[in-house]
Protein backbone atom coordinates (compact mmCIF):
# COMPACT_ATOMS: atom_id res chain seq x y z
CA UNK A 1 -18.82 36.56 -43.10
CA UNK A 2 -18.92 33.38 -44.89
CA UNK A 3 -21.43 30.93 -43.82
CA UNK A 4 -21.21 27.43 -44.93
CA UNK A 5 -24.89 25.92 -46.12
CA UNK A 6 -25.23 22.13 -45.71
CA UNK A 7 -28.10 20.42 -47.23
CA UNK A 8 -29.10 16.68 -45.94
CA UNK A 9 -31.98 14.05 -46.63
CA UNK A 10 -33.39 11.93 -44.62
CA UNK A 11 -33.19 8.21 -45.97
CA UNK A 12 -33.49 5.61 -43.23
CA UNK A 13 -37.23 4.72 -42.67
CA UNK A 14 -37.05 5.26 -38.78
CA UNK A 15 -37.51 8.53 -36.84
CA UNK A 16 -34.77 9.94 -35.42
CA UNK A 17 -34.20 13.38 -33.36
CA UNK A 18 -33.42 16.38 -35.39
CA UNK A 19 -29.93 17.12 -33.41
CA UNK A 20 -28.76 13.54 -33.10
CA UNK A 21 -29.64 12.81 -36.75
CA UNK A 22 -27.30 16.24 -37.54
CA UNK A 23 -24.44 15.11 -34.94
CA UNK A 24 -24.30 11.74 -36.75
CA UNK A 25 -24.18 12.91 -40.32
CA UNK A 26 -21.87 15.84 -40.22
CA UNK A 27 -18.51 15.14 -38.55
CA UNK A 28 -16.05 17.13 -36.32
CA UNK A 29 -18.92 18.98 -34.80
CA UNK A 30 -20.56 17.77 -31.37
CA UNK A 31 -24.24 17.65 -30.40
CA UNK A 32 -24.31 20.36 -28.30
CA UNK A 33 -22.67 22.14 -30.88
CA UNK A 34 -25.91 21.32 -33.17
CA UNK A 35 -28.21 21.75 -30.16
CA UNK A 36 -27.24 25.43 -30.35
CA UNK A 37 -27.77 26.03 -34.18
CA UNK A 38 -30.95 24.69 -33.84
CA UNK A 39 -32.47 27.24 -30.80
CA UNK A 40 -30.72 29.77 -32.86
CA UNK A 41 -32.76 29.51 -35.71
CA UNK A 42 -29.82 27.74 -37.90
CA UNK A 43 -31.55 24.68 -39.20
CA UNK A 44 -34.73 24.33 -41.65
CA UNK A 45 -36.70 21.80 -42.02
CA UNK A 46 -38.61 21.23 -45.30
CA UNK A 47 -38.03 24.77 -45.84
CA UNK A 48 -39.02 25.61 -42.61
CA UNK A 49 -37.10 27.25 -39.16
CA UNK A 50 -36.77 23.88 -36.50
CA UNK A 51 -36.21 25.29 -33.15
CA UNK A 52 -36.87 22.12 -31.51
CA UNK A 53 -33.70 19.78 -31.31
CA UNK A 54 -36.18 17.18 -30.24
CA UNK A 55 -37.96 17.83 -33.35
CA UNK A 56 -38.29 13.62 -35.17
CA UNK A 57 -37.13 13.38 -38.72
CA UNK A 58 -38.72 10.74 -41.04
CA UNK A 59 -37.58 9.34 -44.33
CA UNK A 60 -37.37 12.09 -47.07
CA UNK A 61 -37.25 15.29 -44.70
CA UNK A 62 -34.66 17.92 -45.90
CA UNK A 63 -32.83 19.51 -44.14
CA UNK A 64 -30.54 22.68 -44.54
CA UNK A 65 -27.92 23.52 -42.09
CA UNK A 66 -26.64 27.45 -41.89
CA UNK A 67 -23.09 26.86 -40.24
CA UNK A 68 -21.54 30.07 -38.80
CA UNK A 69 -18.30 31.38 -39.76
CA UNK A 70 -16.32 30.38 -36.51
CA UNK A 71 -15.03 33.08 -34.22
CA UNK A 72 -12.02 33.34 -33.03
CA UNK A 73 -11.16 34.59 -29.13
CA UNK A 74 -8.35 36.52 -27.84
CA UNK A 75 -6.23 34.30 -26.29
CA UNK A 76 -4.79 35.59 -22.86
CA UNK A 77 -1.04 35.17 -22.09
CA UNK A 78 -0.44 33.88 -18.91
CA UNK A 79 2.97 33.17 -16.45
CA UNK A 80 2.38 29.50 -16.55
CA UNK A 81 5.82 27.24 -15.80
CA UNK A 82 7.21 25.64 -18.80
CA UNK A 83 9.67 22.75 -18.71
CA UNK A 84 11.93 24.11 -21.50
CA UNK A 85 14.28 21.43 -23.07
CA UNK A 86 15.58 23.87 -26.10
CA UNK A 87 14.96 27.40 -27.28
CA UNK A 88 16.41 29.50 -29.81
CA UNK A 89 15.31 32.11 -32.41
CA UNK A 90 13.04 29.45 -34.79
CA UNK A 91 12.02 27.15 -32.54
CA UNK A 92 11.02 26.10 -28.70
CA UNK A 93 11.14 21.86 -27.63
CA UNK A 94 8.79 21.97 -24.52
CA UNK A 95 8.27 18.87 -22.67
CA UNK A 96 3.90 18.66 -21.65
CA UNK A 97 3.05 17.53 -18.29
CA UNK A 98 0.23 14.75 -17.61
CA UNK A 99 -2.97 17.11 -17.89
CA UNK A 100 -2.08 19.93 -19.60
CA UNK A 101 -4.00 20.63 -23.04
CA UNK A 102 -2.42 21.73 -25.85
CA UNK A 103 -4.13 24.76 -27.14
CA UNK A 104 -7.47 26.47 -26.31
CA UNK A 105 -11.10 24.99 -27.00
CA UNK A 106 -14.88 26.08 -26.41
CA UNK A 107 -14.54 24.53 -22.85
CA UNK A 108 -10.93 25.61 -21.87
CA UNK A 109 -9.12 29.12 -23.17
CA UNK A 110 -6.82 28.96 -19.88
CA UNK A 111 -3.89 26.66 -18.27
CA UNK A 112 -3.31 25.61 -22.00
CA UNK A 113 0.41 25.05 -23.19
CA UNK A 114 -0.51 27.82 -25.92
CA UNK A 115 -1.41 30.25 -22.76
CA UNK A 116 2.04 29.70 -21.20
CA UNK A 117 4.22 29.96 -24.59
CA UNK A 118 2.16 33.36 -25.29
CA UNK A 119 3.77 34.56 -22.12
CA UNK A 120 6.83 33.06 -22.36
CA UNK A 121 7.60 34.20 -26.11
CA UNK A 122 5.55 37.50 -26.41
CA UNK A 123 5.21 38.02 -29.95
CA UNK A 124 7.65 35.74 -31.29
CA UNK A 125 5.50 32.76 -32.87
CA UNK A 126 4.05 31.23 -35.57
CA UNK A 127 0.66 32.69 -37.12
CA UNK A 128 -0.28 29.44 -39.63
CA UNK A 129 -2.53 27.53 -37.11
CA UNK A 130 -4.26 31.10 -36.37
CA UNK A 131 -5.13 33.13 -32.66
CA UNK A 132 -5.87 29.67 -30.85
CA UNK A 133 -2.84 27.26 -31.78
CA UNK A 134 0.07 29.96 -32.28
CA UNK A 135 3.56 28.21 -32.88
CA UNK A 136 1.35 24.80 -32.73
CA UNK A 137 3.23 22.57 -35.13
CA UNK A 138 1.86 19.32 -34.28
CA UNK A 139 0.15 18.38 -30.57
CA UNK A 140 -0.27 15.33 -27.82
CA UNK A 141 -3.11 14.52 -25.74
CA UNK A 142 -3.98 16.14 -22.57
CA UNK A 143 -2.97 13.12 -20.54
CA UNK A 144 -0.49 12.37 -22.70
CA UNK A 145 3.54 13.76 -21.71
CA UNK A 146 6.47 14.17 -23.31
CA UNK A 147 8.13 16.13 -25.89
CA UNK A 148 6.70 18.67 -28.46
CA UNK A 149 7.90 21.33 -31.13
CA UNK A 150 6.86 24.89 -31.05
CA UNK A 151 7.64 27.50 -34.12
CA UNK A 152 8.19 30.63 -33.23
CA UNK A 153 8.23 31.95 -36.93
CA UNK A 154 6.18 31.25 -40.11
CA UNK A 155 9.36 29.79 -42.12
CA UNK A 156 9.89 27.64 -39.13
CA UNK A 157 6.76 26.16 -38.86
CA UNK A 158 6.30 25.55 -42.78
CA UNK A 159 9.45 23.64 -42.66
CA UNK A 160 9.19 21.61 -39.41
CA UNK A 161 5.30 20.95 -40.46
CA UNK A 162 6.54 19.59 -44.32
CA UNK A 163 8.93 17.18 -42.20
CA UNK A 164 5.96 15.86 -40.53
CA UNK A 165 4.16 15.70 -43.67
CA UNK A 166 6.90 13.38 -45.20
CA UNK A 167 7.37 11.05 -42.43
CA UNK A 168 10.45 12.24 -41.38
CA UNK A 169 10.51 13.54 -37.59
CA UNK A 170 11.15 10.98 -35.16
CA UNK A 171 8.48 10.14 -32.77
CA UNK A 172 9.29 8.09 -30.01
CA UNK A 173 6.89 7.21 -27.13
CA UNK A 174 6.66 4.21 -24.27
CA UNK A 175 3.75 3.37 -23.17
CA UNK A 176 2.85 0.62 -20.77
CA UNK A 177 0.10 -1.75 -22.60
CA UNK A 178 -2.04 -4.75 -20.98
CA UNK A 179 -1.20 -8.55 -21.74
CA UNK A 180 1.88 -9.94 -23.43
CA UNK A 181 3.37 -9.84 -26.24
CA UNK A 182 4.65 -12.83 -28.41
CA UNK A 183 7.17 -11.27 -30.26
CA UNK A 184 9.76 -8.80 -29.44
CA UNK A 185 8.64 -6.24 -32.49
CA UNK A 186 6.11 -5.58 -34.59
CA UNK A 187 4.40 -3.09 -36.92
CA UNK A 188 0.38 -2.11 -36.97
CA UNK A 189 -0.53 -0.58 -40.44
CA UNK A 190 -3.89 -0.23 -40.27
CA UNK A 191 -6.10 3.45 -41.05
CA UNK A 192 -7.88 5.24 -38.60
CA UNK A 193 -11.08 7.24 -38.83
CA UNK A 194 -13.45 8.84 -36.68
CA UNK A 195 -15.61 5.72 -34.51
CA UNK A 196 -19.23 6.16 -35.50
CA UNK A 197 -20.34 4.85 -33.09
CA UNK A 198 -18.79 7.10 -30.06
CA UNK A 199 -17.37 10.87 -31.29
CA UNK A 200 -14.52 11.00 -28.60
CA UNK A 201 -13.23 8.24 -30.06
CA UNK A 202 -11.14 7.27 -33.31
CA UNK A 203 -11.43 3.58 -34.76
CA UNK A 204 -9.82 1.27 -37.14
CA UNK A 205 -11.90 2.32 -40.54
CA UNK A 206 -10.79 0.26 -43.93
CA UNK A 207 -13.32 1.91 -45.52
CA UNK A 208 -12.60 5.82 -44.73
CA UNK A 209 -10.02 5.88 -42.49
CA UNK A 210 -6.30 7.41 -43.07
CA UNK A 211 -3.46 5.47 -42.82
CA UNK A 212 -1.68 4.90 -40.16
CA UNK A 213 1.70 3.08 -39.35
CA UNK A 214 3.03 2.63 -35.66
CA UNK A 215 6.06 0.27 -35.07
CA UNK A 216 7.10 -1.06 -31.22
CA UNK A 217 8.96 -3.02 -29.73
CA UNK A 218 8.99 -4.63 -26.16
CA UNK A 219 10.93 -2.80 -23.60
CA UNK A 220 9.79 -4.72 -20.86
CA UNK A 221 8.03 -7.80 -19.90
CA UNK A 222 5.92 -6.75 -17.00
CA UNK A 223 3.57 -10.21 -15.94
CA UNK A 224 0.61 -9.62 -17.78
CA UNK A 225 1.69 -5.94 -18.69
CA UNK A 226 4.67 -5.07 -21.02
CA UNK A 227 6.48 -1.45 -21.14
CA UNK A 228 6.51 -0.66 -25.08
CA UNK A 229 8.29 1.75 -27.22
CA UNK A 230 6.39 3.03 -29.90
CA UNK A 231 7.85 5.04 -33.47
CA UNK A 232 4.64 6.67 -35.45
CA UNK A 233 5.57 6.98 -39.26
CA UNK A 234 2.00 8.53 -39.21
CA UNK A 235 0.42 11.27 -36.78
CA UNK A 236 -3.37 9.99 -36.47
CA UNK A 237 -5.25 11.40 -33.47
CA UNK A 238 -5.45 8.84 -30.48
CA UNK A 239 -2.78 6.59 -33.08
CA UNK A 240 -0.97 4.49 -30.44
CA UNK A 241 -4.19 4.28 -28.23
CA UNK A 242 -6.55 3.21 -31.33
CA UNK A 243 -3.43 0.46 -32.38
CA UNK A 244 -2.59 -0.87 -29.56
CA UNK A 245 -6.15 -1.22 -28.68
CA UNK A 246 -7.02 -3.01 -32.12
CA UNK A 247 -4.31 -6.06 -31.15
CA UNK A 248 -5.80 -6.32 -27.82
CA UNK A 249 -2.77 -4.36 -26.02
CA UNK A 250 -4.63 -1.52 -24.84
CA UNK A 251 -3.14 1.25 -22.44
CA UNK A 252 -3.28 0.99 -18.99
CA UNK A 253 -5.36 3.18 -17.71
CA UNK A 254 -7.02 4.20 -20.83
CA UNK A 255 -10.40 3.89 -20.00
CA UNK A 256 -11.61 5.53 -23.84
CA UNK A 257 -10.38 2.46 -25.81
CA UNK A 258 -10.59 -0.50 -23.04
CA UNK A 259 -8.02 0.14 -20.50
CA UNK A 260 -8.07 -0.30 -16.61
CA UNK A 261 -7.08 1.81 -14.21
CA UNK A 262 -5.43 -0.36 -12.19
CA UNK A 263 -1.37 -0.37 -9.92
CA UNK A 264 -2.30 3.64 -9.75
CA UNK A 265 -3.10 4.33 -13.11
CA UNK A 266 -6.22 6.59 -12.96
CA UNK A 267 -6.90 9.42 -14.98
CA UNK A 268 -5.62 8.81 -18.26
CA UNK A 269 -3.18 6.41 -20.33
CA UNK A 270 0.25 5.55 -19.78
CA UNK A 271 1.67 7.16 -22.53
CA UNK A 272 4.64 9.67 -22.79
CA UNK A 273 6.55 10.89 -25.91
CA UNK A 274 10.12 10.71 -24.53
CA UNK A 275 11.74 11.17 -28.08
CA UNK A 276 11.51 13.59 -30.59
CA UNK A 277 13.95 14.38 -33.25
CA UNK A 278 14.10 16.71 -36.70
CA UNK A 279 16.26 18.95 -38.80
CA UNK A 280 16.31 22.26 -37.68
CA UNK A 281 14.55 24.69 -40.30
CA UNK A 282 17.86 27.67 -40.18
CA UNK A 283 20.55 25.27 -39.64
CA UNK A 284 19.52 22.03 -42.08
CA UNK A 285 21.51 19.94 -38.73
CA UNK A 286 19.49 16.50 -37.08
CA UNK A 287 18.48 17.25 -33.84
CA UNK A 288 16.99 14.70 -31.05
CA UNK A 289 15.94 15.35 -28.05
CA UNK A 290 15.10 12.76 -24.72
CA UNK A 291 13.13 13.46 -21.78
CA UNK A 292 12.87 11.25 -18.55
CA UNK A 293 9.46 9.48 -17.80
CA UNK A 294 7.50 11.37 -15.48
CA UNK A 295 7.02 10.56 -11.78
CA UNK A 296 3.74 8.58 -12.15
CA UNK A 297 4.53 6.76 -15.00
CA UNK A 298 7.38 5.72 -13.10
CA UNK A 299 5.41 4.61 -9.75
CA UNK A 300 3.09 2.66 -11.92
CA UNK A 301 6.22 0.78 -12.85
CA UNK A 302 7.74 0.20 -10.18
CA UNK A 303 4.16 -0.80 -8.22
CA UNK A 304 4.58 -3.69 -11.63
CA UNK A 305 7.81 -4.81 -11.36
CA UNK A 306 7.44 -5.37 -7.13
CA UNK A 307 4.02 -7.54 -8.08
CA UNK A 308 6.23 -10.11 -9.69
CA UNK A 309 9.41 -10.36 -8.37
């Protein structure tokens, strides 16, 4: 098994607890994550076993994290419905409903897209992305719809995930922002890193952040709403939600980065990736595939276009 060691000084002159001090300074772990190292006997300080995840730091403590090797679970296959928009021997298109997650986590390892492919394909996918994101090529949000690519094959998921690497799948998503727009187009370059100040979020970050391009354009002018299509030359988590949020045209019904849940939008954005289009990894041929927005995305814009007619 091979542990990872992390070693960390205190430098700010205020106290501060052991676990939030550790949840702050190493990323992509949460607290409770830390909370357990620490009653497990994971985490010295000065030298010494801290059980206490209350336990106040002061300037110049060390501090020596012992990270597990992580675990991997069997993942179960189960008879879940799948709205299947192409299949063949390489590769499955699958268009996600609003509230399905992609792939297992420590809180969920059922009613995930992964779960229902399992069944569906047997033993026919991808191993890269490992026992918990088989034939995952690239994701979308829980509450997030639309269109995604599934490998069933190493040599198709090497290839599909290199065409993501260069920027060349098409992305296509519409989304239904707050306020108005001034012009009809537009593109946000602008990177995107992990918001220190709130882990479920991403941020704008000039300083560490990876860059990120999203172009729109207005579909529709909606009052003091506007329909948008969005095309990502970039795949940053949250990307869209963090953009359009940075211009002051956040989601409706985003509540993470500013949006209201207002005309029936509750629950999560309005957000649904309606086009997605690549070169299939056996045949070398452009491919592009279109899915219809789903019923609530549509009652949300109908409930907008009957407030100002």
């Amino acid at each position: 098994m091979n542990n990872e060691s992390i070693k960390l000084e205190v430098i700010e002159q205020s106290s501060i607890r052991l676990d939030i001090f550790l949840n702050e300074a190493i990323e992509d772990k949460s607290r409770s994550f830390f909370q357990k190292l620490i009653e497990s006997g994971e985490v010295k300080v000065n030298g010494i076993v801290e059980t206490s995840k209350k336990r106040s730091l002061s300037k110049g403590d060390k501090i020596e994290v012992n990270i597990p090797e992580a675990t991997e679970v069997d993942i179960v296959a189960e008879n879940i419905p799948l709205d299947i928009v192409y299949e063949d021997d390489d590769i499955l298109v699958v268009n996600k409903p609003v509230g399905m997650v992609v792939h297992p986590a420590v809180s969920n390892y059922t009613g995930t897209l992964v779960n229902g492919i399992m069944h569906h394909c047997k033993d026919s996918l991808s191993g890269i992305n490992g026992k918990l994101r088989p034939g995952i090529v690239h994701r979308i949000d829980k509450d997030t719809s639309g269109l995604l690519m599934i490998a069933k094959n190493d040599f198709a998921h090497n290839f599909l995930a290199a065409q993501l690497k260069e920027h060349t799948v098409t992305r296509g998503y519409k989304a239904i922002v707050e306020n108005g727009f001034k012009d009809d187009s537009g593109t946000i370059n602008k990177p995107i890193g992990r918001d220190k100040k709130n882990r479920l979020r991403n941020a704008v970050d000039y300083d560490n952040g990876k860059q990120a391009i999203t172009n729109w354009k207005v579909i529709e002018r909606l009052g003091d709403h506007t329909l948008v299509e969005c095309r990502l030359e970039t795949g940053r988590t949250h990307q869209i939600r963090v953009h359009m949020a940075s211009i002051n045209h956040q989601l409706l019904g985003d509540v993470l980065y500013g949006g209201h849940e207002r005309f029936g939008a509750k629950g999560g954005q309005m957000l649904c990736a309606y086009l997605l289009g690549f070169i299939h990894p056996r045949t070398r041929e452009y491919m592009e595939f279109h899915v219809d927005l789903p019923d609530s995305f549509e009652n949300v814009l109908d409930k907008l276009r009957n407030r100002i007619k």
